[in-house]
N, C-alpha and C. Protein backbone atom coordinates (compact mmCIF):
# COMPACT_ATOMS: atom_id res chain seq x y z
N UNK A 1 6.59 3.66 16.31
CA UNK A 1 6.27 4.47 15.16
C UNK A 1 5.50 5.71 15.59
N UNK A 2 5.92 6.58 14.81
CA UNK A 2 4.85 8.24 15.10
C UNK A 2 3.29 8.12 14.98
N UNK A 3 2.93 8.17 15.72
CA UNK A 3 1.31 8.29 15.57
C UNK A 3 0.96 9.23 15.90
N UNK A 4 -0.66 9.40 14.61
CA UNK A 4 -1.07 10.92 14.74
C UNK A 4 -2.46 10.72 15.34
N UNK A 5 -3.10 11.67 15.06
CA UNK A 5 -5.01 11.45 15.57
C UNK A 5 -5.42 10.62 13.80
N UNK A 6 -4.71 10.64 12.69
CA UNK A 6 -4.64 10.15 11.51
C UNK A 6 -4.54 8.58 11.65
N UNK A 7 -3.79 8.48 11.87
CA UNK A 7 -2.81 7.28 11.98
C UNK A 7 -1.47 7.43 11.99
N UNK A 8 -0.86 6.31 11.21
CA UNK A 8 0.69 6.51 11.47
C UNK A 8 1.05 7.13 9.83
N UNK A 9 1.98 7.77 9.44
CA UNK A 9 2.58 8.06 8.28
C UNK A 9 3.33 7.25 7.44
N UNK A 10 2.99 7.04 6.19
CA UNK A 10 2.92 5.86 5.49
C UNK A 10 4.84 6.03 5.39
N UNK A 11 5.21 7.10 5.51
CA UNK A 11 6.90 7.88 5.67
C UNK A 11 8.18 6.88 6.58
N UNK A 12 6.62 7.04 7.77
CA UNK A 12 7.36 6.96 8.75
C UNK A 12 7.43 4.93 8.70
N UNK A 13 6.43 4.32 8.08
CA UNK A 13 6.17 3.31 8.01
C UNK A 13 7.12 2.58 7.04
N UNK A 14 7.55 3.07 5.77
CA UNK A 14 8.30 3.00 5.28
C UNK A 14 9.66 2.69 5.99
N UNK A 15 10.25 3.83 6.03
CA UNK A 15 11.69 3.79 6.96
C UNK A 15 11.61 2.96 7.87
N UNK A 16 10.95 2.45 8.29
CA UNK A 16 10.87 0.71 8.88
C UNK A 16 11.02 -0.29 8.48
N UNK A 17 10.86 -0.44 7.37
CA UNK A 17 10.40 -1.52 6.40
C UNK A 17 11.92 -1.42 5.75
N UNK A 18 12.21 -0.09 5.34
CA UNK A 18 13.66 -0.18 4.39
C UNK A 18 14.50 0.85 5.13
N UNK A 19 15.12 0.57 6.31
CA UNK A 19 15.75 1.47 7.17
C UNK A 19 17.18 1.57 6.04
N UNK A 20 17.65 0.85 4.89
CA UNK A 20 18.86 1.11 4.44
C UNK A 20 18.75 2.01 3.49
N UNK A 21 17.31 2.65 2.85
CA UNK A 21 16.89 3.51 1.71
C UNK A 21 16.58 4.98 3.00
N UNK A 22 16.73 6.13 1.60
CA UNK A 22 16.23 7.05 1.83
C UNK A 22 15.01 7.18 1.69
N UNK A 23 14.24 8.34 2.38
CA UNK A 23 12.34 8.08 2.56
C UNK A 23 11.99 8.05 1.61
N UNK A 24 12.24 8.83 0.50
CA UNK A 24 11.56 8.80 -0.71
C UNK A 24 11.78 7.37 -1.50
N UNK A 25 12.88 6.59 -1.87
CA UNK A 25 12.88 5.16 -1.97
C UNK A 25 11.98 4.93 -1.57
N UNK A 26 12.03 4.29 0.05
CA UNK A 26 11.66 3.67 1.20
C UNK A 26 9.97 4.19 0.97
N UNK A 27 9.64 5.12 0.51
CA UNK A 27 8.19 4.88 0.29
C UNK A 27 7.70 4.94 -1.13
N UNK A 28 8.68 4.54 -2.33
CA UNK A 28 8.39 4.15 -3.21
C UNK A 28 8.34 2.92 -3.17
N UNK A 29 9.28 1.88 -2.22
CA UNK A 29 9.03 0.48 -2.22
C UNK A 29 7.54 0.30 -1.44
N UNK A 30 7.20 0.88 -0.19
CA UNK A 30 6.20 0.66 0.08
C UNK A 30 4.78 0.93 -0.54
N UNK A 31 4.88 2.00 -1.20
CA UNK A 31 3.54 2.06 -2.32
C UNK A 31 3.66 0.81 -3.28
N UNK A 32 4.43 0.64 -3.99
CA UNK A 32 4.62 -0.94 -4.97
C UNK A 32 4.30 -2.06 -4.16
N UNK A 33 4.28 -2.47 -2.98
CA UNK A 33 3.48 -3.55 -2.14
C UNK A 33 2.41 -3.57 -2.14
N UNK A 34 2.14 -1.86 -1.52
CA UNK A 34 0.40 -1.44 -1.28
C UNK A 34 -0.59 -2.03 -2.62
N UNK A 35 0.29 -1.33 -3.72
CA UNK A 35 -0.67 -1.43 -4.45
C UNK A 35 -0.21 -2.71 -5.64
N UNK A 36 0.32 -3.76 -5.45
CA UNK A 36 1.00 -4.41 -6.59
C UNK A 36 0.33 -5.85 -5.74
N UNK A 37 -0.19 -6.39 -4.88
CA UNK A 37 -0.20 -7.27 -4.01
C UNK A 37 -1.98 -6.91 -4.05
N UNK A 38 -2.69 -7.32 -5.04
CA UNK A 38 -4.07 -7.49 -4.69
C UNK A 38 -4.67 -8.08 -3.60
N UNK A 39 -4.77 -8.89 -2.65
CA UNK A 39 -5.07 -9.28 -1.59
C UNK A 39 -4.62 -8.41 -0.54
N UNK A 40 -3.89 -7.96 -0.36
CA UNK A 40 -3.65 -6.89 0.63
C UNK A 40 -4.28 -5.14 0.34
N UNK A 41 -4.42 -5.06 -1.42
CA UNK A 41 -4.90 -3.74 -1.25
C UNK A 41 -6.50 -4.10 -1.02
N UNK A 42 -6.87 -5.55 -1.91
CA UNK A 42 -8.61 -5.02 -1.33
C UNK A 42 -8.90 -5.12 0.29
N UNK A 43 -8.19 -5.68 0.78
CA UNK A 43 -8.40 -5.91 2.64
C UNK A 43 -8.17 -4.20 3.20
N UNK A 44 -7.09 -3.64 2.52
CA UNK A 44 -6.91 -2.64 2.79
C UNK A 44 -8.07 -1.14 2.68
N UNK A 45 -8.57 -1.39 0.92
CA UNK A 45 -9.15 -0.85 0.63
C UNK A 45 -11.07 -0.87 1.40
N UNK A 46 -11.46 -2.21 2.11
CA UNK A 46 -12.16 -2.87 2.99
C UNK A 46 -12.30 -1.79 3.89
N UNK A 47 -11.22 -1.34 4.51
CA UNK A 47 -10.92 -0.32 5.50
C UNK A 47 -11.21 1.28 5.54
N UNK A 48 -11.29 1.46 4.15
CA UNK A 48 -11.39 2.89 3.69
C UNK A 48 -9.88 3.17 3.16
N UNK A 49 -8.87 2.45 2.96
CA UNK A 49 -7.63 2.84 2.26
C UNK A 49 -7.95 3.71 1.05
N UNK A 50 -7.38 4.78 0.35
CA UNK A 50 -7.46 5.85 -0.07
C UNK A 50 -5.39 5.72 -0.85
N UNK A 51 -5.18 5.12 -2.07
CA UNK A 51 -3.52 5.63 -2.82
C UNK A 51 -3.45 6.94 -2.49
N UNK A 52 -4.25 7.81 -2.34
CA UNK A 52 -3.65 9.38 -2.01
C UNK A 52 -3.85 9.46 -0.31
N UNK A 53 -3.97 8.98 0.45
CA UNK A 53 -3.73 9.28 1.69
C UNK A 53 -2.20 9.42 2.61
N UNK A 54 -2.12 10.08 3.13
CA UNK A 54 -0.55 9.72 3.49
C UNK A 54 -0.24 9.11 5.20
N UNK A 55 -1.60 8.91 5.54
CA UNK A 55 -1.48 8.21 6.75
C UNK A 55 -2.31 6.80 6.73
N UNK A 56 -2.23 6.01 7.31
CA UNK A 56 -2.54 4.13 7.73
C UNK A 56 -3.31 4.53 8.73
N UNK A 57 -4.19 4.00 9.28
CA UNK A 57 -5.14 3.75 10.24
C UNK A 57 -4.59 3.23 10.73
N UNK A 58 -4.77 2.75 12.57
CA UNK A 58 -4.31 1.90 12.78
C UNK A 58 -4.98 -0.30 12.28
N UNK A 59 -5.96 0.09 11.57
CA UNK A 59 -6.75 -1.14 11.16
C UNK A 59 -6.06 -1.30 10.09
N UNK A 60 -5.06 -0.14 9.38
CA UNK A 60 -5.05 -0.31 7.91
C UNK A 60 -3.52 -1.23 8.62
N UNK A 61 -2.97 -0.81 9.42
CA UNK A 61 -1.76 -0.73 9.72
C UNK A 61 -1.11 -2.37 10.04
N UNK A 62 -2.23 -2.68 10.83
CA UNK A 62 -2.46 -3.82 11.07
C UNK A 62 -2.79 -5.29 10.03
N UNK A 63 -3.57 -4.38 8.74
CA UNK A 63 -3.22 -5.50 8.08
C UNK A 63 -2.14 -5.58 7.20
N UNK A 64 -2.04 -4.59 7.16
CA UNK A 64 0.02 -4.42 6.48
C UNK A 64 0.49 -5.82 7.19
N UNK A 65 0.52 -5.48 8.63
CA UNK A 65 1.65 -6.19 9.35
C UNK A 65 0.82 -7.92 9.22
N UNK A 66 -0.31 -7.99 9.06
CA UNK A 66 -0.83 -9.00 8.93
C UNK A 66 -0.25 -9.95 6.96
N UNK A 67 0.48 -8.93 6.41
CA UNK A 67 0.35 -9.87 5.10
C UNK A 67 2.70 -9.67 5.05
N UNK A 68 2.90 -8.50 5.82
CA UNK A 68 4.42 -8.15 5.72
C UNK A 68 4.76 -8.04 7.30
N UNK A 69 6.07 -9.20 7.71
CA UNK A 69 5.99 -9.06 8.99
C UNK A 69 6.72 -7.81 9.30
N UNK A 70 5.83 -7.79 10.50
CA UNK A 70 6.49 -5.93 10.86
C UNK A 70 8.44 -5.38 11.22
N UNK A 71 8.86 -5.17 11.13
CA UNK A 71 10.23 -4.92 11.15
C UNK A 71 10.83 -4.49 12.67
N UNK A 72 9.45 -4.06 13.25
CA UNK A 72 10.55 -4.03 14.47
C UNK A 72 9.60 -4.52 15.65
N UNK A 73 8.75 -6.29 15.06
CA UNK A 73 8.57 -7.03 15.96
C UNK A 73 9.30 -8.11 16.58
């Protein structure tokens, strides 16, 4: 995945997750996880998660992959 001095792009994170959608889909499904799945947004939010951010930490990133297994482990 692309990594910045940010983190990774929630874009680019997406198109992982739904390589058969276009990005904009593909990160409409992934915002509806983020934020529809209470246990993952307060762990997230724990972190400093921010709905208007457009990059993951790598801590944030990690607990993604900790509650959705990662797609190209």
């Amino acid at each position: 995945m692309k990594k910045s001095e940010r983190g990774i792009s929630k874009k680019v994170i997406a198109s992982h997750y739904f390589p058969e959608n276009n990005r904009r889909t593909a990160s409409r499904k992934l915002r509806y996880w983020l934020h529809n799945d209470r246990d993952l947004l307060a762990d997230l939010q724990a972190e400093g998660y921010d709905k208007e951010q457009s990059y993951l930490t790598p801590k944030q990133l990690e607990i993604l992959r900790n509650y959705i297994n990662d797609p190209l482990a």
